[in-house]
C-alpha atoms as a PDB file:
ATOM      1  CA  UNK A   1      10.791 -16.984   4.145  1.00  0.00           C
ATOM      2  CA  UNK A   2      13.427 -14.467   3.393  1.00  0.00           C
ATOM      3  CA  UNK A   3      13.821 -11.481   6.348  1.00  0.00           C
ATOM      4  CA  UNK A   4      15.789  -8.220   6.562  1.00  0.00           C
ATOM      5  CA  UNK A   5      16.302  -6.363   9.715  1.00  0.00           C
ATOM      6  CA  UNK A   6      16.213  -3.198   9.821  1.00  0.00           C
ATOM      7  CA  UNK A   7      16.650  -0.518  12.668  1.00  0.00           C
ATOM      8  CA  UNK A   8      13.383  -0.893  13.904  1.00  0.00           C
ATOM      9  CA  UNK A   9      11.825  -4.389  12.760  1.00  0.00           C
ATOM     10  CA  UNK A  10      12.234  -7.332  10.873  1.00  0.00           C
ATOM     11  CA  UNK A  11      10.657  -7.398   7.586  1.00  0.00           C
ATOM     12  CA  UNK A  12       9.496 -10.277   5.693  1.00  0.00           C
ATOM     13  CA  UNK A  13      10.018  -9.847   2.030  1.00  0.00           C
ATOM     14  CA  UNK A  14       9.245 -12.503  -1.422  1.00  0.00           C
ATOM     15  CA  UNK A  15      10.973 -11.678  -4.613  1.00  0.00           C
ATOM     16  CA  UNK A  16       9.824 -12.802  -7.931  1.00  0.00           C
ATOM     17  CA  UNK A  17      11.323 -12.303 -11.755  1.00  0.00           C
ATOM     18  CA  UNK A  18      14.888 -11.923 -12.905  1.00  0.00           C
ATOM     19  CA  UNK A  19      17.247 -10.083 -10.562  1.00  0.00           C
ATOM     20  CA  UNK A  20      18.678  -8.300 -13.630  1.00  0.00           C
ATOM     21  CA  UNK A  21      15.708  -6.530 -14.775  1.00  0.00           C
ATOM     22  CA  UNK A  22      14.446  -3.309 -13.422  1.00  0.00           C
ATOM     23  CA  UNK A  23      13.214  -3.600 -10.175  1.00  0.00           C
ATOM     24  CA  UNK A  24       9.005  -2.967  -8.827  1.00  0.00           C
ATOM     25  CA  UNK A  25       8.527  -2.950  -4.966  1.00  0.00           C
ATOM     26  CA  UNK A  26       4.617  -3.600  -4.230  1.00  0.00           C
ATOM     27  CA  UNK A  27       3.739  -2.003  -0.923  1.00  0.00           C
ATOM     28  CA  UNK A  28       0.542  -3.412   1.023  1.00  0.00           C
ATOM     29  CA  UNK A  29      -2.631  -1.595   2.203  1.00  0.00           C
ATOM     30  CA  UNK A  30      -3.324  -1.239   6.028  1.00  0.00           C
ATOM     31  CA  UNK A  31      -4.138  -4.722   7.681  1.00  0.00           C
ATOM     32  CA  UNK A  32      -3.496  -6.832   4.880  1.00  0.00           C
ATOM     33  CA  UNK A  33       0.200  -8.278   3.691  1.00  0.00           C
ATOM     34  CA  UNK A  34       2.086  -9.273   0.491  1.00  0.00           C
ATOM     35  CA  UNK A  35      -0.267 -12.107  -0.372  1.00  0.00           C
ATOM     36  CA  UNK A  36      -2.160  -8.957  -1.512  1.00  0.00           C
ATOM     37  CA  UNK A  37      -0.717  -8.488  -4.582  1.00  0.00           C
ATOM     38  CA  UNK A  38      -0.929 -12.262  -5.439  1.00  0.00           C
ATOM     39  CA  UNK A  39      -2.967 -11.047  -8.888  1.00  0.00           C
ATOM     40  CA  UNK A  40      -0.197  -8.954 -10.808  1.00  0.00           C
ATOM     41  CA  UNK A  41       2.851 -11.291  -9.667  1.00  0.00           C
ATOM     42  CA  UNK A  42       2.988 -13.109 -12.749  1.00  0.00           C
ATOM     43  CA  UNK A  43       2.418 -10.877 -15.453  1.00  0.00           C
ATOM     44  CA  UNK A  44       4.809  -8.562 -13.331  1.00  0.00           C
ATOM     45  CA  UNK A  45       7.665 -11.336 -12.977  1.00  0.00           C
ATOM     46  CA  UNK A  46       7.388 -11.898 -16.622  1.00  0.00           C
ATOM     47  CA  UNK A  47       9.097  -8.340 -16.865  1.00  0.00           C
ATOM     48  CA  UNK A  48      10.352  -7.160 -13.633  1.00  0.00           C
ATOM     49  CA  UNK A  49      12.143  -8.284 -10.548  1.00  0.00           C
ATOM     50  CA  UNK A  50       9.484  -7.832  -8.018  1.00  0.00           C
ATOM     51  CA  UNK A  51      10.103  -7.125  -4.549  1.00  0.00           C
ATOM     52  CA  UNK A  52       6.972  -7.746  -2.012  1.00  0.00           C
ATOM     53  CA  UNK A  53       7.150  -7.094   1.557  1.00  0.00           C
ATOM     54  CA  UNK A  54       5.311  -7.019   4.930  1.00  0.00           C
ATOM     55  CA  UNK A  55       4.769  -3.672   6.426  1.00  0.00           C
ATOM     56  CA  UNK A  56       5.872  -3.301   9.771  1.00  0.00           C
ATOM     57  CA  UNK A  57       3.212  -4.633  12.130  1.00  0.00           C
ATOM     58  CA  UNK A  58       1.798  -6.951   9.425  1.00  0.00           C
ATOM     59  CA  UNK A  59       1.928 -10.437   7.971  1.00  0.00           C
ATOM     60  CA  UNK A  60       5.078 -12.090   9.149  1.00  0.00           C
ATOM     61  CA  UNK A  61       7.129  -9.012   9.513  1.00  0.00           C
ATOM     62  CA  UNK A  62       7.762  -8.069  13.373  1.00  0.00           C
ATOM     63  CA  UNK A  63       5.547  -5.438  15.326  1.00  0.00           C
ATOM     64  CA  UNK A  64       7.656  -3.369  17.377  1.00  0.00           C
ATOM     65  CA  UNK A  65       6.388  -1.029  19.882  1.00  0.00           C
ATOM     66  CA  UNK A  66       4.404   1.942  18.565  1.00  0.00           C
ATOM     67  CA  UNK A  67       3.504   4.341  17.119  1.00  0.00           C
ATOM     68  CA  UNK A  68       5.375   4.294  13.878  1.00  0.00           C
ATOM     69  CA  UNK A  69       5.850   7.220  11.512  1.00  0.00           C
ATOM     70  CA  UNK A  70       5.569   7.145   7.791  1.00  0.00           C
ATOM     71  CA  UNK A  71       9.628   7.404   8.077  1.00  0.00           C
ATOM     72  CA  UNK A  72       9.961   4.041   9.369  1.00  0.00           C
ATOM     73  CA  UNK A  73       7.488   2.544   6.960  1.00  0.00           C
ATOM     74  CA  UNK A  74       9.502   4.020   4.489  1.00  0.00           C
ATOM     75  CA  UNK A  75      13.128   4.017   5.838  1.00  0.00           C
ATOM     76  CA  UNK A  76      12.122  -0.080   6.194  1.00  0.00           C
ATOM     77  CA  UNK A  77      11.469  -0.044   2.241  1.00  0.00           C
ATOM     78  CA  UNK A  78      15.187   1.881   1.748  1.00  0.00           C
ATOM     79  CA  UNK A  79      16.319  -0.434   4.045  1.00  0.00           C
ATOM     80  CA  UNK A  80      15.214  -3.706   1.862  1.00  0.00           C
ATOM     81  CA  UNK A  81      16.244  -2.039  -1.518  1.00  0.00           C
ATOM     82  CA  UNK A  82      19.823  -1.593   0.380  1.00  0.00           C
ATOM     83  CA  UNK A  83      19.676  -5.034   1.047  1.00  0.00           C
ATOM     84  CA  UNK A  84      18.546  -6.154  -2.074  1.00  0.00           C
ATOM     85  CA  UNK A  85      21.287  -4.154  -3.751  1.00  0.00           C
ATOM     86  CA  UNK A  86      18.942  -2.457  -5.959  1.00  0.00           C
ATOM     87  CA  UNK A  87      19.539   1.286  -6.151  1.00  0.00           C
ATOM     88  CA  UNK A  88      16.408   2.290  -7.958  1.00  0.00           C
ATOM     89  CA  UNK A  89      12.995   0.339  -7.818  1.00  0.00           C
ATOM     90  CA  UNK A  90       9.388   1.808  -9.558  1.00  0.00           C
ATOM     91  CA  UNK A  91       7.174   1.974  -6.260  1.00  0.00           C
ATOM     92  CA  UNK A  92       3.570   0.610  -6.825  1.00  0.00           C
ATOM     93  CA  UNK A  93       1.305   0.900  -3.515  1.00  0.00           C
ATOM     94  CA  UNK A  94      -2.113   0.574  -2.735  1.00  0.00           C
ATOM     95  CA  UNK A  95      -3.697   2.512   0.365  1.00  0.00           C
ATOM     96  CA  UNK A  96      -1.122   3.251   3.006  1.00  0.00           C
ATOM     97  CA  UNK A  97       1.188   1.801   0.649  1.00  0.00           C
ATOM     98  CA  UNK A  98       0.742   4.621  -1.774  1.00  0.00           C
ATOM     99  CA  UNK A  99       1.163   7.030   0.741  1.00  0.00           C
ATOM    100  CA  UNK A 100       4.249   5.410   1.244  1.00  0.00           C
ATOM    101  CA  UNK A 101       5.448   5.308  -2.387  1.00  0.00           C
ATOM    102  CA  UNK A 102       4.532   9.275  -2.393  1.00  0.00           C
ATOM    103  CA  UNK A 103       6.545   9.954   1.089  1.00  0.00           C
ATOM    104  CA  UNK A 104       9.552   7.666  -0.992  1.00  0.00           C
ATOM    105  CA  UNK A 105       8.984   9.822  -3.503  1.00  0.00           C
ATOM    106  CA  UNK A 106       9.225  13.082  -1.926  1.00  0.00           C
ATOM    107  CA  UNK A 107      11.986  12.248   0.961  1.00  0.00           C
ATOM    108  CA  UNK A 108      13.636   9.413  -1.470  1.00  0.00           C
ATOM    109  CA  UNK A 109      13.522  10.257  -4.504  1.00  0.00           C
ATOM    110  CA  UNK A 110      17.031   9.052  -5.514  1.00  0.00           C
ATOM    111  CA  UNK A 111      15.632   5.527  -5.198  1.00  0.00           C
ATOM    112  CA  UNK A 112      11.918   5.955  -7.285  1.00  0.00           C
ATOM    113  CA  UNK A 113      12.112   5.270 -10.739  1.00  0.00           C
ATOM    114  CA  UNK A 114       7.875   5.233 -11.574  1.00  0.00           C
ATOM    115  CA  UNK A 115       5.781   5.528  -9.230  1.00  0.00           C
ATOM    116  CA  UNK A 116       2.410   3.914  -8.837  1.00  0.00           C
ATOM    117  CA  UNK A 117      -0.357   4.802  -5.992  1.00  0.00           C
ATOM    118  CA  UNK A 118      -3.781   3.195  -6.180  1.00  0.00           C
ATOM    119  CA  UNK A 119      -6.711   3.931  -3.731  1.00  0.00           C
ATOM    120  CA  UNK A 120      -4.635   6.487  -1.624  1.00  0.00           C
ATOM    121  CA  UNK A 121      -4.438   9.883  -0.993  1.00  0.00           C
ATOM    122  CA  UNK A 122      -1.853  12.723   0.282  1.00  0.00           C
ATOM    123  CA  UNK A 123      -3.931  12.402   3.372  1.00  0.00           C
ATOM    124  CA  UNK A 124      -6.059   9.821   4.352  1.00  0.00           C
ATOM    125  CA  UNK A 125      -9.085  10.483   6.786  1.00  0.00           C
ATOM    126  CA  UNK A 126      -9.009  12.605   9.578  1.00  0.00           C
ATOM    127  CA  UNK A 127      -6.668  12.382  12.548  1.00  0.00           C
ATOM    128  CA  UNK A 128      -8.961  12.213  15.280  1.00  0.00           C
ATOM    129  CA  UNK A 129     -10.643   9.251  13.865  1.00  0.00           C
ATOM    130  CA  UNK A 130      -7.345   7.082  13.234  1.00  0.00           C
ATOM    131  CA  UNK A 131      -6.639   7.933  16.856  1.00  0.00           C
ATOM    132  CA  UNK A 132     -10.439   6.520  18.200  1.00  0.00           C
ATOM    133  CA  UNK A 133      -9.387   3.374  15.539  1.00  0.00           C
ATOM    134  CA  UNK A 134      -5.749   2.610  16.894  1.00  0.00           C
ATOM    135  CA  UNK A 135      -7.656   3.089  21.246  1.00  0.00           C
ATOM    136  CA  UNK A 136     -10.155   0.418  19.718  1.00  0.00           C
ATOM    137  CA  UNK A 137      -8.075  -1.889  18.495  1.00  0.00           C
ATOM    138  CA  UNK A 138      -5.544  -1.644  21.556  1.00  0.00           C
ATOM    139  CA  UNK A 139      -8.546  -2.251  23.705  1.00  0.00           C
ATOM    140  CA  UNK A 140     -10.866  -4.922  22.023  1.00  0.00           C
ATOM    141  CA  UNK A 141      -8.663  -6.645  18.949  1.00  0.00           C
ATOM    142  CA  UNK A 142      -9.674  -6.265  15.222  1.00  0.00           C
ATOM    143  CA  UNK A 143     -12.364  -8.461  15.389  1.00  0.00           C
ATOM    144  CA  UNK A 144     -14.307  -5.343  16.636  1.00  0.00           C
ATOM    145  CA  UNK A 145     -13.766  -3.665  13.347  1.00  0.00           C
ATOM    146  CA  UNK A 146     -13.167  -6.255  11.064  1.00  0.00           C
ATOM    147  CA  UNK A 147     -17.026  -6.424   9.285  1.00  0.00           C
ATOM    148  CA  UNK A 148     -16.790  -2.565   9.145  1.00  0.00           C
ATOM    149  CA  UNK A 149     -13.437  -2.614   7.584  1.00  0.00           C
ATOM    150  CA  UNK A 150     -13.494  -5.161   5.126  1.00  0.00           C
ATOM    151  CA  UNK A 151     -16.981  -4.470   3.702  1.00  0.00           C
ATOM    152  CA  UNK A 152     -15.457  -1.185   2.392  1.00  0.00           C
ATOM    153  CA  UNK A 153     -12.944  -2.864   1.014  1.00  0.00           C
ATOM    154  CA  UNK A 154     -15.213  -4.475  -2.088  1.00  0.00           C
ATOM    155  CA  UNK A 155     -18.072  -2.811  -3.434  1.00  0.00           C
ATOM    156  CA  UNK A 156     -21.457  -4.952  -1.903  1.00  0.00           C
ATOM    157  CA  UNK A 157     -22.299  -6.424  -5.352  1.00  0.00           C
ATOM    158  CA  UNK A 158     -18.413  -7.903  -6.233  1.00  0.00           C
ATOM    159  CA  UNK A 159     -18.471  -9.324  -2.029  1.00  0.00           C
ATOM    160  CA  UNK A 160     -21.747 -11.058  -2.847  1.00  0.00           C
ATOM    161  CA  UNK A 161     -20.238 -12.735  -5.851  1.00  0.00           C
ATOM    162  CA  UNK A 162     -17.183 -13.656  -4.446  1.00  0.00           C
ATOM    163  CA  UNK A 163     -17.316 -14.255  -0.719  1.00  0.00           C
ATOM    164  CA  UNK A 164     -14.380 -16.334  -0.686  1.00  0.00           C
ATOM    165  CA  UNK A 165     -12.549 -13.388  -1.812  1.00  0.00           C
ATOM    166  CA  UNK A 166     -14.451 -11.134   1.268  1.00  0.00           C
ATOM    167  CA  UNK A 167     -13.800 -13.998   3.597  1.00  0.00           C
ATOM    168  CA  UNK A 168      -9.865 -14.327   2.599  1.00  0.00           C
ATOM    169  CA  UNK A 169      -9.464 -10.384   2.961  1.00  0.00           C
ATOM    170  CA  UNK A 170     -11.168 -10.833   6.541  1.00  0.00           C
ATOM    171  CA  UNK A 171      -8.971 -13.829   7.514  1.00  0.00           C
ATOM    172  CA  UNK A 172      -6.407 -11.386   6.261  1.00  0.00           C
ATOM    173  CA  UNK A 173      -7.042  -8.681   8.650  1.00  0.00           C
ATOM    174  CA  UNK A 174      -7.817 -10.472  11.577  1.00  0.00           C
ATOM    175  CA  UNK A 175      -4.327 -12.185  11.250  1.00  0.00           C
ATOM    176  CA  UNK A 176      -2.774  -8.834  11.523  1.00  0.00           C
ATOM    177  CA  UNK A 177      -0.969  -8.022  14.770  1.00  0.00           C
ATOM    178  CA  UNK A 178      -3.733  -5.627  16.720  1.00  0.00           C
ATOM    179  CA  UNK A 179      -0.773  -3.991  18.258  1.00  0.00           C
ATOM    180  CA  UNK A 180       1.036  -3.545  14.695  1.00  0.00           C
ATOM    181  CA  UNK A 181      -2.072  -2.228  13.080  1.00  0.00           C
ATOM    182  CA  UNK A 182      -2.972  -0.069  15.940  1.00  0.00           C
ATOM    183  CA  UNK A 183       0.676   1.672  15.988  1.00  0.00           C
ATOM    184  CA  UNK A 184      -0.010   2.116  12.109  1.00  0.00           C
ATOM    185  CA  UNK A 185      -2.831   4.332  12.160  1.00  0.00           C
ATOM    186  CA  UNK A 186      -0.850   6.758  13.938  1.00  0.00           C
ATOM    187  CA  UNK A 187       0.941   7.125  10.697  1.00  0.00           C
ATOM    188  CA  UNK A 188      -2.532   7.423   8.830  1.00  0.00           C
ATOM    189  CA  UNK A 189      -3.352  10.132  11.424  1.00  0.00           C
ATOM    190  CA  UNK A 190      -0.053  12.135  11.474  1.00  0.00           C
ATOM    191  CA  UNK A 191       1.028  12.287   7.862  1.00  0.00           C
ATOM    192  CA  UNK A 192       0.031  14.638   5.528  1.00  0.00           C
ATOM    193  CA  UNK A 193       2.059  15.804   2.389  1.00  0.00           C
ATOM    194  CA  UNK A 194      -0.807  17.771   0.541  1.00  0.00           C
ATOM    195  CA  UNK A 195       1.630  20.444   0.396  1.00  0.00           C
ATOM    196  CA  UNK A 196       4.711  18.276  -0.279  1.00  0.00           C
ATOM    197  CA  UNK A 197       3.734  15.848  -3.531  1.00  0.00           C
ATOM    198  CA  UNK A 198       3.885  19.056  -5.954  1.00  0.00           C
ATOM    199  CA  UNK A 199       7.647  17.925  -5.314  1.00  0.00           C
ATOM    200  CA  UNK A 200       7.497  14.751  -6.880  1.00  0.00           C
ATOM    201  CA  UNK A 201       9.290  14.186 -10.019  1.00  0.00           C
ATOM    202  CA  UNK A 202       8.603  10.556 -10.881  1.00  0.00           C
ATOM    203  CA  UNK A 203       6.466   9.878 -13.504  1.00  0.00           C
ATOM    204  CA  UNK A 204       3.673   8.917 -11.778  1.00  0.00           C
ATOM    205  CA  UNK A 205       0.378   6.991 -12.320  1.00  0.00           C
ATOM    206  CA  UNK A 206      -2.394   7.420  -9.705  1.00  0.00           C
ATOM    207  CA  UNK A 207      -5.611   4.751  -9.887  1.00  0.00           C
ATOM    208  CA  UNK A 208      -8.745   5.399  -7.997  1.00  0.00           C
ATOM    209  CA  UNK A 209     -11.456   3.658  -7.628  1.00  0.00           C
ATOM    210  CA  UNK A 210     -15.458   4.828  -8.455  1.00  0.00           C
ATOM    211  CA  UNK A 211     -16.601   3.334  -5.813  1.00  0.00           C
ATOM    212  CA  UNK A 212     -13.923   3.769  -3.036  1.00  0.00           C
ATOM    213  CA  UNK A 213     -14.797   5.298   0.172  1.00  0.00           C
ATOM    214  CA  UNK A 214     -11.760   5.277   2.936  1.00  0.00           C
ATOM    215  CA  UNK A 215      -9.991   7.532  -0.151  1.00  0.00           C
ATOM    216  CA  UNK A 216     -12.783   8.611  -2.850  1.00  0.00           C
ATOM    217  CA  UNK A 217     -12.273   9.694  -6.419  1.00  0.00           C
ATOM    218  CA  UNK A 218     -12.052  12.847  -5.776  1.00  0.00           C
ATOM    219  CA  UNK A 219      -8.793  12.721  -2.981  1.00  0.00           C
ATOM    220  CA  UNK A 220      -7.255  10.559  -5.552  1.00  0.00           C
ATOM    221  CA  UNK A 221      -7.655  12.750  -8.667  1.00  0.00           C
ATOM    222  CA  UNK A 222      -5.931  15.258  -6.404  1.00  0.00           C
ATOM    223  CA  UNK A 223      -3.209  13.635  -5.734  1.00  0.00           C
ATOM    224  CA  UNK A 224      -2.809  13.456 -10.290  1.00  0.00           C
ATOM    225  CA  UNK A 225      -3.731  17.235 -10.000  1.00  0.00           C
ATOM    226  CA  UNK A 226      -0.581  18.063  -8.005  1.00  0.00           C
ATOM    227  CA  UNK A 227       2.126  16.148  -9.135  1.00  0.00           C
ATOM    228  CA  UNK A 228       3.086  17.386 -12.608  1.00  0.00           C
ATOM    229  CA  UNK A 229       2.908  14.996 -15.768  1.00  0.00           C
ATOM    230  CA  UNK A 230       0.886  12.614 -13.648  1.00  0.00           C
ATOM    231  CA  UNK A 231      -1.665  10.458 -15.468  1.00  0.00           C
ATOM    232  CA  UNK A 232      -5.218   9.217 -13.812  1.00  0.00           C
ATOM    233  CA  UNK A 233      -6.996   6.489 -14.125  1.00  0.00           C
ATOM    234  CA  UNK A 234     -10.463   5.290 -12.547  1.00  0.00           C
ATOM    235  CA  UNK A 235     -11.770   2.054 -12.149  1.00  0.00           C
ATOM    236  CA  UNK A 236     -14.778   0.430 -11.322  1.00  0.00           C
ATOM    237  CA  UNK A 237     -14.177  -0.804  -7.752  1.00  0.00           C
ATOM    238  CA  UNK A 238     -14.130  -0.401  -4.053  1.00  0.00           C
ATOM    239  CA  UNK A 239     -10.879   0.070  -2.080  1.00  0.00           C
ATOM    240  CA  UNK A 240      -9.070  -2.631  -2.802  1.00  0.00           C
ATOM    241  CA  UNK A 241      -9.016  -2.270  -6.722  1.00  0.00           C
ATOM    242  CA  UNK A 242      -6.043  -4.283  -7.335  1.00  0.00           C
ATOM    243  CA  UNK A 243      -8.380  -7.509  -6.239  1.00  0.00           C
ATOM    244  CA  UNK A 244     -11.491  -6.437  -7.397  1.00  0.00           C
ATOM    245  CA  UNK A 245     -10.434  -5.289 -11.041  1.00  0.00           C
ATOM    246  CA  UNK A 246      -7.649  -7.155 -11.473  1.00  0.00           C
ATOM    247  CA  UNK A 247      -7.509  -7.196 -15.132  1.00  0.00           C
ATOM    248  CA  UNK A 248      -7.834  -3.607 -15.354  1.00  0.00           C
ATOM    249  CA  UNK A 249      -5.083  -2.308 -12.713  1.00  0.00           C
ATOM    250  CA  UNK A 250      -2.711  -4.695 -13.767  1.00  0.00           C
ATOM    251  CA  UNK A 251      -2.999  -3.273 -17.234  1.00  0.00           C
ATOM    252  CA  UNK A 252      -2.956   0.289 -16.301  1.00  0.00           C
ATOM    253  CA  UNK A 253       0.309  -0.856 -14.089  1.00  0.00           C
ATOM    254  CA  UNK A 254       2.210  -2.868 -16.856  1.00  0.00           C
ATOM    255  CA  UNK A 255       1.494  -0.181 -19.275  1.00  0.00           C
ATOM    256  CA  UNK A 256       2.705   2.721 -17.346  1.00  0.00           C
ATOM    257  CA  UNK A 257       5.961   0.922 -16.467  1.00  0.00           C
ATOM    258  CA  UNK A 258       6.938  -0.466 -20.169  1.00  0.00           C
END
């Protein structure tokens, strides 16, 4: 299990393909890890050298003492491509991940080739109620929130036709540091760069998902609306598209990147 520290935590990272050909870092959703993107490793590999990682506060990276702010989770991806000698990467992130890739993006951009952000937004919820999240986690764990989390994460026909795909995305979540996860909604609750990603001059994709709910159509289209040149496209899925129409994001993905 390969590590990097960095300033503020020790990340777990997995790296797949040829070192020598361009480099995609795949950046995890809140309260799951890199086993995540499990789906689009090979048909990535096959192409890229892919770089996977635990946030901070997730998987088998450390959880240092909160609350983070989006620059750590994205000084800690700077911080592995240092490592990894690799001076520009294409960014592909899902959820908080894609809010990552855009704050890369927009504070970064030196380092982002493409970018892609799936199932995200330039803000994501309201602060107030990332706040009440982070108190209930601190205070009862994440197996107070863990039905209401995951069943937005597949839409309620895919869950009941796979539920050892719901169950493995709840085993996911409730293996997730309550501490880490709880210091990471303070990101979700501070950050904001609706008036920032107009900035962004990576070709980017953005995927959403029809039906999404933590970061509806609509949020994500917005995100395509404001960063010039970007393309849009929607699937037919819940939040975490990547899993649920696999064949269809990793197309969309590959194809924007070739």
């Amino acid at each position: 299990m390969p590590t990097l520290t960095t300033p503020g935590a020790t990340i777990r990272y997995e790296v797949d393909g040829d070192a020598a050909n361009p480099a995609v870092v795949l950046s995890n959703s809140l309260g799951t890890n890199l086993d995540l993107w499990e789906p689009q490793v090979g048909a990535l590999a096959e192409r890229f050298h892919v770089v996977r990682y635990d946030s901070r506060g997730h998987g088998l990276s450390s959880s240092p003492a909160g609350p983070y702010r989006m620059s750590d989770l994205a000084g800690d991806v700077v911080a592995l491509l240092d490592h990894l000698e690799v001076e520009r990467a294409h960014v592909v992130g899902i959820s908080i991940g894609g809010l990552t890739g855009q704050y890369l993006a927009v504070e970064h951009p030196e380092r982002v080739d493409r970018l892609v952000v799936a199932n995200t937004a330039a803000k994501i919820g309201e602060p107030q109620a990332w706040l009440d999240r982070a108190a209930l986690v601190e205070s009862s764990g994440l197996g107070a929130i863990a039905d209401a989390v995951v069943e937005k994460w597949l839409t309620p026909d895919h869950a009941r036709e796979h539920p050892e795909l719901a169950a493995r995305l709840r085993a996911m979540l409730l293996a997730t540091d309550d501490a880490g996860y709880a210091a990471t909604c303070h990101v979700l609750a501070e950050t904001d760069l609706r008036e920032r990603i107009g900035g962004i001059t990576a070709p980017t994709l953005v995927i959403g998902a029809s039906g999404d709910l933590p970061t509806p159509p609509a949020a994500t289209r917005a995100i395509a609306e404001s960063v010039r040149g970007a393309r849009y496209v929607e699937v037919d899925a819940a939040h975490i598209s990547n899993l649920e129409a696999t064949a269809e994001v990793t197309a969309a993905v590959l194809g924007f990147l070739d």
